[in-house]
N, C-alpha and C. Protein backbone atom coordinates (compact mmCIF):
# COMPACT_ATOMS: atom_id res chain seq x y z
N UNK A 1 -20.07 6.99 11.91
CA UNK A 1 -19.29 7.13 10.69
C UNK A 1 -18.07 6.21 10.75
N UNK A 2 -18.31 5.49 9.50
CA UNK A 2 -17.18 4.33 10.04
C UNK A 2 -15.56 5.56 9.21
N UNK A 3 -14.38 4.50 9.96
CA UNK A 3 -12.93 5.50 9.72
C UNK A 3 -12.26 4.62 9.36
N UNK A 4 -11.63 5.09 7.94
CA UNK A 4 -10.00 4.74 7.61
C UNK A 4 -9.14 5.20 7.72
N UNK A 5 -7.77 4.25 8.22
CA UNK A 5 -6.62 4.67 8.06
C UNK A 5 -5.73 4.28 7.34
N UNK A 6 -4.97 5.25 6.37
CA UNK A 6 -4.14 5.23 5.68
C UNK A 6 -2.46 4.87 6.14
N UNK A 7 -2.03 4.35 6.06
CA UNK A 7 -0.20 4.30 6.70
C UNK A 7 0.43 3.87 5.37
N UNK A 8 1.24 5.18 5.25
CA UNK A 8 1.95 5.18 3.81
C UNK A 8 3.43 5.51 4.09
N UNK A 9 4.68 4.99 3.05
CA UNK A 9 5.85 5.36 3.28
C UNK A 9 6.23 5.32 2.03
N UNK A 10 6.43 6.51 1.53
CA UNK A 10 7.55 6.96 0.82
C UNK A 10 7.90 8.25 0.23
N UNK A 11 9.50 8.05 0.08
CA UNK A 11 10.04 9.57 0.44
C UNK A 11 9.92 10.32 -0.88
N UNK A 12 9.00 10.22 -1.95
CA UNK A 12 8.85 11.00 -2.84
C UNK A 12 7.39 10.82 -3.61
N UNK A 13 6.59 12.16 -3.42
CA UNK A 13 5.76 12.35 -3.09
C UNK A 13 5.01 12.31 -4.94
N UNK A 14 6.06 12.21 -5.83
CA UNK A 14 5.28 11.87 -7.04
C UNK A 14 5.17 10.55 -7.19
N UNK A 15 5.34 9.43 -6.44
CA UNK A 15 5.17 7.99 -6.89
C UNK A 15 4.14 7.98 -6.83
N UNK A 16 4.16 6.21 -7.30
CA UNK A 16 2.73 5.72 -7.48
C UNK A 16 2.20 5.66 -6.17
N UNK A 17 2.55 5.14 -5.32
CA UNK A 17 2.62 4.66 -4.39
C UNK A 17 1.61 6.02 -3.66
N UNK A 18 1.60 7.14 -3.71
CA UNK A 18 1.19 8.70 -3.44
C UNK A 18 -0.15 8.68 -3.84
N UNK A 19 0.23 8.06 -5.68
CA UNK A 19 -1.14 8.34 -5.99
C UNK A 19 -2.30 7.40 -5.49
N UNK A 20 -1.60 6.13 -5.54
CA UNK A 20 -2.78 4.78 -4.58
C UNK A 20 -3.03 5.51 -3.34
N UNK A 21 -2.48 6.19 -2.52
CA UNK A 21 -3.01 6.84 -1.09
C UNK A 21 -4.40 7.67 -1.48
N UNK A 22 -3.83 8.88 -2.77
CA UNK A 22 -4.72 10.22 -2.94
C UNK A 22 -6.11 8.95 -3.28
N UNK A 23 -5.93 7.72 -4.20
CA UNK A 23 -7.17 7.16 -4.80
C UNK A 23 -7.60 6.02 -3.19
N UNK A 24 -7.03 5.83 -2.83
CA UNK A 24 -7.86 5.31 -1.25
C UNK A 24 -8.61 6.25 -0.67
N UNK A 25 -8.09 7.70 -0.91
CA UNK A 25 -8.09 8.50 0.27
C UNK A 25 -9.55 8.74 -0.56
N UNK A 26 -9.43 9.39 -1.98
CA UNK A 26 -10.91 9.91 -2.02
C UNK A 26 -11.75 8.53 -2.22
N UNK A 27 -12.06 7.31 -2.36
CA UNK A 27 -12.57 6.51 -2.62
C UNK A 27 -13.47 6.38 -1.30
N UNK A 28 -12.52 6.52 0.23
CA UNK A 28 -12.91 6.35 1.44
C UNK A 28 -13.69 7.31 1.67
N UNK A 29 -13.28 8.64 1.18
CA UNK A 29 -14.09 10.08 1.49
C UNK A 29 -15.57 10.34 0.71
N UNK A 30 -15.34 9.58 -0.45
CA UNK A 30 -16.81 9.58 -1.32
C UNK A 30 -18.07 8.65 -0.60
N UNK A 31 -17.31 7.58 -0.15
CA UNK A 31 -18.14 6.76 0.95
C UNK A 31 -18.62 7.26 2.05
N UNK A 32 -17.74 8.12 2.74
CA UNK A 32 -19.09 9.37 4.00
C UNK A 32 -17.66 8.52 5.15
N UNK A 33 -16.83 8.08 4.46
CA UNK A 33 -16.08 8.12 5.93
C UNK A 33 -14.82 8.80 6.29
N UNK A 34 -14.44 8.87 7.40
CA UNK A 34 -13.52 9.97 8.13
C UNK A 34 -12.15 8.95 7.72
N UNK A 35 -11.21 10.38 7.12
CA UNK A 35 -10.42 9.21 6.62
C UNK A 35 -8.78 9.76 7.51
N UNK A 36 -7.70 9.18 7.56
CA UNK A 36 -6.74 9.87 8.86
C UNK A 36 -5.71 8.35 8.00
N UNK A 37 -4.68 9.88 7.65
CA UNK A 37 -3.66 9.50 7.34
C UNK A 37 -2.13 9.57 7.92
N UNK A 38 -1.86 8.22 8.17
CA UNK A 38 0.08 8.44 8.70
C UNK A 38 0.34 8.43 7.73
N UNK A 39 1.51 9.44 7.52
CA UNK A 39 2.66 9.43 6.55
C UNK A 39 4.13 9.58 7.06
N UNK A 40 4.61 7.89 7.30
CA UNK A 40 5.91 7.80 8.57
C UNK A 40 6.93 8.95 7.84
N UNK A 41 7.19 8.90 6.39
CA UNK A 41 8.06 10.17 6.42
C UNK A 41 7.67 11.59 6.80
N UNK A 42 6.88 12.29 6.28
CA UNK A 42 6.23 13.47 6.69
C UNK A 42 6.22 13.23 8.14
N UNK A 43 5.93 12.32 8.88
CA UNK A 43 5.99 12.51 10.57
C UNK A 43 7.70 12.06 10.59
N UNK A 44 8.39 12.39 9.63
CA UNK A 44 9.88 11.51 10.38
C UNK A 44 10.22 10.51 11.60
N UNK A 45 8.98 9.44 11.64
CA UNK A 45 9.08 8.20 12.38
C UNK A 45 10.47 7.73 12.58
N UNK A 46 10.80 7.37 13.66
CA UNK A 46 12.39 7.12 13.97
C UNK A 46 11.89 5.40 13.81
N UNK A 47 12.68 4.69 13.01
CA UNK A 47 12.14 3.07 12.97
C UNK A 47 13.10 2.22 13.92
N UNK A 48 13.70 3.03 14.34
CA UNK A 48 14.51 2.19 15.39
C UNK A 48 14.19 1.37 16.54
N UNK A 49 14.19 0.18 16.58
CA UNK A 49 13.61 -0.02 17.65
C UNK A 49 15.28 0.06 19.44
N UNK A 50 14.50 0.96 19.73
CA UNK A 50 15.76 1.36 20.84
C UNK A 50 15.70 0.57 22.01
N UNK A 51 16.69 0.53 22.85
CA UNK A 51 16.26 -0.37 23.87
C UNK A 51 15.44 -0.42 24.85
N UNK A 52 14.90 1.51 25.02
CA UNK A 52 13.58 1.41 25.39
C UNK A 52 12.52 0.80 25.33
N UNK A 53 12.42 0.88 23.76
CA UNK A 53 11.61 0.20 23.15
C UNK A 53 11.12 -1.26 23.51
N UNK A 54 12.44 -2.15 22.92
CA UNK A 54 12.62 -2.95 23.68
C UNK A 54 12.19 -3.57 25.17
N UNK A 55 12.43 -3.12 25.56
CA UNK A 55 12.09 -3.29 27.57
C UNK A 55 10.35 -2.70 27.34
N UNK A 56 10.15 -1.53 26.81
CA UNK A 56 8.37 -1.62 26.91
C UNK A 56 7.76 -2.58 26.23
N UNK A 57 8.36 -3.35 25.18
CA UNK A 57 7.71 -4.78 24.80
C UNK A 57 7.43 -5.49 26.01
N UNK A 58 8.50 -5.96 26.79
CA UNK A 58 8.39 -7.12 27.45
C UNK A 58 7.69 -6.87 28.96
N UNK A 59 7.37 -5.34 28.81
CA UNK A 59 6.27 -4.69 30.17
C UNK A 59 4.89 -4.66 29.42
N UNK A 60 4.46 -4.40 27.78
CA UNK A 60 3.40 -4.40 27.42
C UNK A 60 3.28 -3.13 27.09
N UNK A 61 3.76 -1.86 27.19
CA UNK A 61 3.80 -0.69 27.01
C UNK A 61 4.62 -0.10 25.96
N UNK A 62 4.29 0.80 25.09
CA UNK A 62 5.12 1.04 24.47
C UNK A 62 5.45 2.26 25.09
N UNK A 63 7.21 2.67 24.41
CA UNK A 63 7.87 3.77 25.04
C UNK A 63 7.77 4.79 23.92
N UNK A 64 7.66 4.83 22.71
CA UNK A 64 7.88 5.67 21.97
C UNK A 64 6.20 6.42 21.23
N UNK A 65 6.91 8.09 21.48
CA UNK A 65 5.99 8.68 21.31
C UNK A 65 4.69 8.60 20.31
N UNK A 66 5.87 8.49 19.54
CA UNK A 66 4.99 8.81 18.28
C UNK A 66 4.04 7.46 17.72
N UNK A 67 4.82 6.06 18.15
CA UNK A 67 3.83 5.13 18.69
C UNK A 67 2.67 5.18 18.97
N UNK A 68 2.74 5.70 20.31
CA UNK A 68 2.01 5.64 21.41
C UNK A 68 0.70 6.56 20.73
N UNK A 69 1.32 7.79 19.78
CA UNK A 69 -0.06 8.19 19.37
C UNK A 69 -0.87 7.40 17.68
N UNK A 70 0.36 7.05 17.46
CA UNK A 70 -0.75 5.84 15.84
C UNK A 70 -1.28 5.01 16.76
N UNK A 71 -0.93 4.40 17.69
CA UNK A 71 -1.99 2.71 18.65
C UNK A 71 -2.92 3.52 18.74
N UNK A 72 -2.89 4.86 19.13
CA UNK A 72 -4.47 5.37 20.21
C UNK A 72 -5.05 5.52 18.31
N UNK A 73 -4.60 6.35 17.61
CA UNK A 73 -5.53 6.67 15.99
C UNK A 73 -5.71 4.74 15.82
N UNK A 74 -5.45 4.14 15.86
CA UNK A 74 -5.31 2.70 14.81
C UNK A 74 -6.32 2.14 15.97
N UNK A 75 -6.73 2.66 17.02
CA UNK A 75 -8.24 2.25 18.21
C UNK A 75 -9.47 2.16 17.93
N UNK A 76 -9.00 3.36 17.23
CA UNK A 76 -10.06 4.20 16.68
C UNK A 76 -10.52 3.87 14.77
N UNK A 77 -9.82 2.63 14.50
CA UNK A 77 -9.93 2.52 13.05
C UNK A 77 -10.82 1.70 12.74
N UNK A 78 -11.97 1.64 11.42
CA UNK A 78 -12.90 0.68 11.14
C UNK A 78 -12.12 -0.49 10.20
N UNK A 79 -11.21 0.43 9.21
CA UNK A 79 -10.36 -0.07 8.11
C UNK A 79 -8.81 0.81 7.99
N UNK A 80 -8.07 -0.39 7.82
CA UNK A 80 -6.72 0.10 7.92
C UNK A 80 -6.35 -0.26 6.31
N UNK A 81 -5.21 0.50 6.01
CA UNK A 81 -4.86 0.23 4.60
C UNK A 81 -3.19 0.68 4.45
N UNK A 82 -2.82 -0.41 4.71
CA UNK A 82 -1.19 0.26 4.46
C UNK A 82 -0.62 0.22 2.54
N UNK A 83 -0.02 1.24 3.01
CA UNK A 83 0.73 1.31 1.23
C UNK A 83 2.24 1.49 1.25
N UNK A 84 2.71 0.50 0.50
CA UNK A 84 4.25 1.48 0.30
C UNK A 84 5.14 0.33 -0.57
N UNK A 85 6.25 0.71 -0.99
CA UNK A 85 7.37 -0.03 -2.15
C UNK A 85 7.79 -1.10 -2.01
N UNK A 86 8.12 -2.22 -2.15
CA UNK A 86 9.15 -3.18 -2.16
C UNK A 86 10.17 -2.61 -2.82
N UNK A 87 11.00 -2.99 -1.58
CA UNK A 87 12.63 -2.64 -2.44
C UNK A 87 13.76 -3.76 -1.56
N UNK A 88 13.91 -4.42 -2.61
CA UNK A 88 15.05 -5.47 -2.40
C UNK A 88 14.04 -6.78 -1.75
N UNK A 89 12.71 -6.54 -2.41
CA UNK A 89 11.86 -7.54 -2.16
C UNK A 89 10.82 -7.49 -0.70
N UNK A 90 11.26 -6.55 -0.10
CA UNK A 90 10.68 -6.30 1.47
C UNK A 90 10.19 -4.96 1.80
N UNK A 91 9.65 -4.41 2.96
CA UNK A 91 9.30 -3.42 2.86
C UNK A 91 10.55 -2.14 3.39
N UNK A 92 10.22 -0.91 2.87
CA UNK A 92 11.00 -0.13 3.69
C UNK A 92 11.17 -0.07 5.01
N UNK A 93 12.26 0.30 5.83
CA UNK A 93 12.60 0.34 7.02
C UNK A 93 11.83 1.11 8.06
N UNK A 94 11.02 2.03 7.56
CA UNK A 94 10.30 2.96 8.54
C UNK A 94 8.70 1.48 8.34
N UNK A 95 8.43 1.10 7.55
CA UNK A 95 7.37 0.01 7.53
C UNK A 95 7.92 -0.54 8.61
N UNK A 96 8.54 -0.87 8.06
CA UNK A 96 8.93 -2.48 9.23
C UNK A 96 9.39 -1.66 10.86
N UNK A 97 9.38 -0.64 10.72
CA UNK A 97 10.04 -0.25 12.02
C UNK A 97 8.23 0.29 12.92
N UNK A 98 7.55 0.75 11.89
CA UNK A 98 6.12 0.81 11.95
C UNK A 98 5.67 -0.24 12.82
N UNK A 99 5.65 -1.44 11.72
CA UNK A 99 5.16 -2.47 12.48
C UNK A 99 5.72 -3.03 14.25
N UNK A 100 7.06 -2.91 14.01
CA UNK A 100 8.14 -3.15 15.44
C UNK A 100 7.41 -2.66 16.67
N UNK A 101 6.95 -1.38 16.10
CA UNK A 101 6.68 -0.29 17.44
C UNK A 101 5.26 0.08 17.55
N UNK A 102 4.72 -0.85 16.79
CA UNK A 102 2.94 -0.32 17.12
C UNK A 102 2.23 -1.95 17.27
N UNK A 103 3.07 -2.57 16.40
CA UNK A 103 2.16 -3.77 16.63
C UNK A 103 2.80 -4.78 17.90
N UNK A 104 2.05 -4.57 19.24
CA UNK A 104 2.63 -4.58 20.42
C UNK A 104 1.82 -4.64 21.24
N UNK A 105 2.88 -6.01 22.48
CA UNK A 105 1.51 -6.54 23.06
C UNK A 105 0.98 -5.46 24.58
N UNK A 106 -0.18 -5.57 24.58
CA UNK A 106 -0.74 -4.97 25.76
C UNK A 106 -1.45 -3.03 24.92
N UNK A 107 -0.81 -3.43 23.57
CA UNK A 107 -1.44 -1.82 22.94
C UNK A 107 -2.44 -2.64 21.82
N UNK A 108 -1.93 -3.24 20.71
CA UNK A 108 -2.31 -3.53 19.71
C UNK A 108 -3.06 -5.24 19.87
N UNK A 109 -2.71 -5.53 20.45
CA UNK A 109 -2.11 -6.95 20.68
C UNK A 109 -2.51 -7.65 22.26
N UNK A 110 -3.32 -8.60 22.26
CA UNK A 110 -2.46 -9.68 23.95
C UNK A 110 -2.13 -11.24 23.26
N UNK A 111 -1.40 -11.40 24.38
CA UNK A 111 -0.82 -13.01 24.09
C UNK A 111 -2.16 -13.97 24.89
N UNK A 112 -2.70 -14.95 24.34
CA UNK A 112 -3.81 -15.75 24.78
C UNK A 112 -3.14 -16.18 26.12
N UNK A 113 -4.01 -16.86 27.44
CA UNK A 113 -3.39 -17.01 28.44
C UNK A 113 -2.09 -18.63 28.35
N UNK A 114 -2.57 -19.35 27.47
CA UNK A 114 -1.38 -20.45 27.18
C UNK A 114 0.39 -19.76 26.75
N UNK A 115 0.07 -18.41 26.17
CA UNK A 115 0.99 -17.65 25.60
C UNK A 115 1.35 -18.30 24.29
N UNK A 116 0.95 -19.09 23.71
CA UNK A 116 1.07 -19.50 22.15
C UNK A 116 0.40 -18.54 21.66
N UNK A 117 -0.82 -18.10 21.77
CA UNK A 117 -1.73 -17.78 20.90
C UNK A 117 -1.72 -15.77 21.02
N UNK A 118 -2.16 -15.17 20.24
CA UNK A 118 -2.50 -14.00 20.10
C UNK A 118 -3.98 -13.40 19.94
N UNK A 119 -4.49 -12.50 20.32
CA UNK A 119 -5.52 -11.77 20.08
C UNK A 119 -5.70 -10.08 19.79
N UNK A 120 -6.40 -9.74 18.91
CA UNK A 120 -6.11 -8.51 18.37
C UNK A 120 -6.73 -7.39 19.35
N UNK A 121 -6.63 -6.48 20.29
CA UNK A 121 -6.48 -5.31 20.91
C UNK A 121 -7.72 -4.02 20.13
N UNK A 122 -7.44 -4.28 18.36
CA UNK A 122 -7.99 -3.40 17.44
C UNK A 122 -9.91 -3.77 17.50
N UNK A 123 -10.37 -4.29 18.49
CA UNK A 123 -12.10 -4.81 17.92
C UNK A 123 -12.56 -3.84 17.10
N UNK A 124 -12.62 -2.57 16.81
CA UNK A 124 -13.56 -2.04 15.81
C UNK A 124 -13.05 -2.47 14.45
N UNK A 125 -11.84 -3.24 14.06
CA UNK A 125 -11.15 -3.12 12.66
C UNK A 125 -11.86 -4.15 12.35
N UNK A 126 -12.38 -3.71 11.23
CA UNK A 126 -13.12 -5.26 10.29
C UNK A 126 -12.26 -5.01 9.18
N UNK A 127 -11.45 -4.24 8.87
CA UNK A 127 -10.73 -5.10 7.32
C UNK A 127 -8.69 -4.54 7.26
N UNK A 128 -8.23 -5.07 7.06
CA UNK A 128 -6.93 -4.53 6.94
C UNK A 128 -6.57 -5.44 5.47
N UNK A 129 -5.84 -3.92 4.67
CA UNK A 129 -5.29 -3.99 3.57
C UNK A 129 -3.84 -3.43 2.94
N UNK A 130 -2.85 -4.22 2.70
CA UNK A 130 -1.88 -3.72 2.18
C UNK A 130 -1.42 -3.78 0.67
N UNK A 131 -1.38 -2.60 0.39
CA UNK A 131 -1.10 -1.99 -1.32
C UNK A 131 0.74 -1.82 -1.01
N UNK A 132 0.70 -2.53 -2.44
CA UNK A 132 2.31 -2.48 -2.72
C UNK A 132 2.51 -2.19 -3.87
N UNK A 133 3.68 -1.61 -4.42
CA UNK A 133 4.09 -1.73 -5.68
C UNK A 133 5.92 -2.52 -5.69
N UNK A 134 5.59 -2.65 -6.81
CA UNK A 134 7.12 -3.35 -7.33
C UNK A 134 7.63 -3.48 -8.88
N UNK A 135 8.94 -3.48 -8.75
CA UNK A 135 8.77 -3.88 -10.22
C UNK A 135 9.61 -5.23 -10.18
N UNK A 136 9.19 -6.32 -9.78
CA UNK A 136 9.60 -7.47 -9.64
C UNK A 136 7.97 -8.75 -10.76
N UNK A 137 8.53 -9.14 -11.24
CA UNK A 137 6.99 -9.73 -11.68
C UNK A 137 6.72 -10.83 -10.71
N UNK A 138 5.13 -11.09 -10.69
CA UNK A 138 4.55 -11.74 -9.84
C UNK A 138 5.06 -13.05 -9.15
N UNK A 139 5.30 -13.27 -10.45
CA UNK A 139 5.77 -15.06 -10.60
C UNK A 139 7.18 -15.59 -9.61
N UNK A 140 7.94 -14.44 -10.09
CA UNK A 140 9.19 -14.69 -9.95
C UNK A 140 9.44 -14.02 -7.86
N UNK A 141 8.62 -12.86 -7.85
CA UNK A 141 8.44 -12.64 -6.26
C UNK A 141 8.00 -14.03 -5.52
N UNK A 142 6.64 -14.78 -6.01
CA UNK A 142 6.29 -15.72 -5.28
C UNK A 142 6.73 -16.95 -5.31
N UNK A 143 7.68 -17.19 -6.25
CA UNK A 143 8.41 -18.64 -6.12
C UNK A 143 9.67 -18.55 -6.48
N UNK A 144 10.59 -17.55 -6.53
CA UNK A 144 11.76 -17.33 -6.11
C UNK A 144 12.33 -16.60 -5.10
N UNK A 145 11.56 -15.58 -4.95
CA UNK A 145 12.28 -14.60 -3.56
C UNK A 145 11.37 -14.67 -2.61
N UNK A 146 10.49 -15.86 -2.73
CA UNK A 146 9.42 -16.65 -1.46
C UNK A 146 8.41 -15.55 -1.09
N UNK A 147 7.67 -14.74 -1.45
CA UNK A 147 6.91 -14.55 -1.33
C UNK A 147 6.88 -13.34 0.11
N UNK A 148 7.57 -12.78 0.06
CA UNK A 148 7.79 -12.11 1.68
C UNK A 148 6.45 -11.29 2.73
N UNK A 149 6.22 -10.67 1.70
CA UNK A 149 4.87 -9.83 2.29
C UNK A 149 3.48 -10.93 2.51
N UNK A 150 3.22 -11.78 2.31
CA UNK A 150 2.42 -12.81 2.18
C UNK A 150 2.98 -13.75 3.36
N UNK A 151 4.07 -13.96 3.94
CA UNK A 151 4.37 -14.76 4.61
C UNK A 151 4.56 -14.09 6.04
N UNK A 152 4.81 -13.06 5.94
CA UNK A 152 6.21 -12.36 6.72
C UNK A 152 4.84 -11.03 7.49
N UNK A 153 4.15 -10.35 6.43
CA UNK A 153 3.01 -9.53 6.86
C UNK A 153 1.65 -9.76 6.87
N UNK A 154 1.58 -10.41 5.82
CA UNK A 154 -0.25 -11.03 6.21
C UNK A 154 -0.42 -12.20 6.85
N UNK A 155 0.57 -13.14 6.91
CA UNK A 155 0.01 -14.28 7.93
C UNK A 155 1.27 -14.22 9.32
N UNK A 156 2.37 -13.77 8.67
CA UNK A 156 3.36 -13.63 10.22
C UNK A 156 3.08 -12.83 11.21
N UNK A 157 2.33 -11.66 10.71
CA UNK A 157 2.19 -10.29 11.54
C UNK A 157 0.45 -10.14 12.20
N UNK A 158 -0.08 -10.18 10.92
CA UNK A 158 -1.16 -9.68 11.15
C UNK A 158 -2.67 -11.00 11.25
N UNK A 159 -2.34 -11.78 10.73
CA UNK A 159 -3.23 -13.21 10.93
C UNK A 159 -2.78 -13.31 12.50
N UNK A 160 -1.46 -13.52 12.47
CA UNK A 160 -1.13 -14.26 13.46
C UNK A 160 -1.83 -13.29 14.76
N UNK A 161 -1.49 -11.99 15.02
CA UNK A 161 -2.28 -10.93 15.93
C UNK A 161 -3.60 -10.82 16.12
N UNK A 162 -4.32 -11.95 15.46
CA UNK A 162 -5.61 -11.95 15.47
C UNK A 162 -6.69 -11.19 14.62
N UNK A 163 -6.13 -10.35 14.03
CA UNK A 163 -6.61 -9.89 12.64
C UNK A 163 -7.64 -10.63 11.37
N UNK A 164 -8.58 -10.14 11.50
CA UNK A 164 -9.26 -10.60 10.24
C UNK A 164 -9.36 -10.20 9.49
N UNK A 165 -9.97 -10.57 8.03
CA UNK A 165 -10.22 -9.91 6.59
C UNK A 165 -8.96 -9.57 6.03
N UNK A 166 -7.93 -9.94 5.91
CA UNK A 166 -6.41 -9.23 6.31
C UNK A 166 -6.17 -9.88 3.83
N UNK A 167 -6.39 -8.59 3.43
CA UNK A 167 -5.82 -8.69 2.08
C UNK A 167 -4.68 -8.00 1.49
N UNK A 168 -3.69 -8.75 0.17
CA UNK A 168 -2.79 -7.81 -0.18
C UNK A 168 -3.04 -7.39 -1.51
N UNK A 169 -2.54 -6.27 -2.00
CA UNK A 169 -2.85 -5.89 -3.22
C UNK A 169 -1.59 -5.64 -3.64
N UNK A 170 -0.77 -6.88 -5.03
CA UNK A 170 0.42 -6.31 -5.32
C UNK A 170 0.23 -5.50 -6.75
N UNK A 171 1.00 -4.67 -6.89
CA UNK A 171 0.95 -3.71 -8.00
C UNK A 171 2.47 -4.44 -8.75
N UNK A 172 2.50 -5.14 -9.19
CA UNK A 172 4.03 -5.17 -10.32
C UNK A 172 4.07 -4.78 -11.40
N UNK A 173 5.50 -4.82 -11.81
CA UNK A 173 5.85 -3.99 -12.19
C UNK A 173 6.03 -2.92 -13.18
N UNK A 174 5.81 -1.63 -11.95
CA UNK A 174 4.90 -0.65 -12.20
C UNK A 174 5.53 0.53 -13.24
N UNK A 175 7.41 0.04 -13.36
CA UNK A 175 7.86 1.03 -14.25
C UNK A 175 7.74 0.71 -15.41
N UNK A 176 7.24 -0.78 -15.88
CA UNK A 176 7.09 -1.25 -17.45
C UNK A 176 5.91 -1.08 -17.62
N UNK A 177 4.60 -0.59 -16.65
CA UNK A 177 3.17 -0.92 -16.85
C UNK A 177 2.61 0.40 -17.87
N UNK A 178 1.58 0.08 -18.18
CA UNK A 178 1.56 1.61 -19.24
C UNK A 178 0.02 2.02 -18.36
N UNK A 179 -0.71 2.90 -19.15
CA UNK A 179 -0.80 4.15 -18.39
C UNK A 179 -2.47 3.22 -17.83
N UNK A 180 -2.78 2.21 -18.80
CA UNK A 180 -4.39 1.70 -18.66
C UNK A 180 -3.81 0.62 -17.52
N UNK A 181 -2.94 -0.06 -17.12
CA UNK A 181 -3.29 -1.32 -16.21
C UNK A 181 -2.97 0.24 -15.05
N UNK A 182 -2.49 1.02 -15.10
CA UNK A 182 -2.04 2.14 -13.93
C UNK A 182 -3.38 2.29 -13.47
N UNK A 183 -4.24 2.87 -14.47
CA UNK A 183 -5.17 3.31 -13.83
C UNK A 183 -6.58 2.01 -13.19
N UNK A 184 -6.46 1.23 -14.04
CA UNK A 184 -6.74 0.08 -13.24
C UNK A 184 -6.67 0.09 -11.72
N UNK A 185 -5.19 -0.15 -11.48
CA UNK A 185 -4.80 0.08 -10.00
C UNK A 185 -5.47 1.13 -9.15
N UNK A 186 -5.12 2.17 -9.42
CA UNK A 186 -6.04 3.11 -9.33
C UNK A 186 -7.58 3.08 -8.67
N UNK A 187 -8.02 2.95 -9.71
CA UNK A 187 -9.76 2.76 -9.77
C UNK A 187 -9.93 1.49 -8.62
N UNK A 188 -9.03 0.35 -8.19
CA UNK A 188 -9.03 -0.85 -7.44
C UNK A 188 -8.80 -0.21 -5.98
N UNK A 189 -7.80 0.87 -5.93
CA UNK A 189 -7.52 1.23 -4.96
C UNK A 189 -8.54 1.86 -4.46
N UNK A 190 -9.61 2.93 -5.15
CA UNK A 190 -10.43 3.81 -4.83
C UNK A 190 -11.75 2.73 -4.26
N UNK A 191 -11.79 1.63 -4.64
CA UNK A 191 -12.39 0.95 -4.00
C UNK A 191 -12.10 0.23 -3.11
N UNK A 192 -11.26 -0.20 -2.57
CA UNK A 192 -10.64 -0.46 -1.32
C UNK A 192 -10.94 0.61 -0.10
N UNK A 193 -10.68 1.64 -0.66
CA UNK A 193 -10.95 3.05 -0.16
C UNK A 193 -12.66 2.94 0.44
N UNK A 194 -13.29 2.67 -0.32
CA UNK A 194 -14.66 2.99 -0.61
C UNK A 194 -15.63 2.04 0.44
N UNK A 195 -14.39 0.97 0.81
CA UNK A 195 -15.41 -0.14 1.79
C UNK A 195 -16.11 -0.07 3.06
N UNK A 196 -17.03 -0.49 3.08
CA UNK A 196 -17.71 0.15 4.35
C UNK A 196 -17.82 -1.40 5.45
């Protein structure tokens, strides 16, 4: 049975952002697969990266708990699917603190033996996907405020870690959108959900 994982952040549980999870979640579940969701707030993920932290980077280990148990679930993943807001053009702080503390070498991750290069840790993952919303329009995210999640998470983070199939799905903006491009999203998400 192939497995998705969900990794979602945000602190109010009527956004959109909630409902793209609930439409991944059953999209994945109608497909016959096991689906396992982080939700860094509901787990109150500390995004800090501490100096523990720190120092288990440069040993290959991570120090933090709650880490240590998303690497072992994200081992175990066929398809990953992160979701969550742009705000101030980037992701929230428990995201990015997400990424700090899981995507890490000797768990997630090794450095090729030249040490330029990276290789991904994850072999069962054949697809990783990140759902966003914003209310920034398209145009103006990708050629004025440079494009961040595209630069910074799909080719800085996750290309670069050796990751394949690696897509983004932006949702803009979602407080002027009316109720038919919503559900659009929606129905897009449930298929994302749905991939085998």
């Amino acid at each position: 049975m192939a497995k998705t994982i969900i990794v979602t952040c945000h602190p109010y549980a009527g956004s959109f952002c909630h409902a793209l999870m609930l439409a991944v979640q059953q999209g994945a579940s109608a497909a016959g697969q096991e689906v396992d969701v982080i939700d860094l707030e509901a787990d109150h993920f500390d995004p800090v990266m501490h100096s523990a932290d720190l120092i288990g980077f440069l040993k290959h280990q991570a120090q933090d708990a709650q880490a240590q148990d998303y690497i072992r679930r994200l081992q175990t993943a066929d398809h990953l699917v992160l979701i969550f807001p742009i705000w101030w053009e980037l992701m929230p702080a428990m995201m990015k603190g997400f990424i700090d503390k899981v995507v890490f070498p000797g768990e997630t991750f090794d450095y090729t033996p030249s040490g330029t290069g990276m290789r991904s840790r994850l072999t069962r993952l054949k697809s990783t996907t990140i759902i966003t919303t914003m209310n920034t329009p398209q145009s103006l995210y990708r050629w004025v405020f440079g494009n961040a999640i595209q630069r910074a998470l799909v080719r800085g983070t996750f290309q670069k870690m050796g990751l394949r199939h690696v897509s983004w799905c932006s949702c803009n903006m979602v407080k002027k959108s009316k109720a038919a491009k919503r559900q659009a999203w929606l129905r897009q998400a449930e298929r994302i959900g749905a991939r085998s």
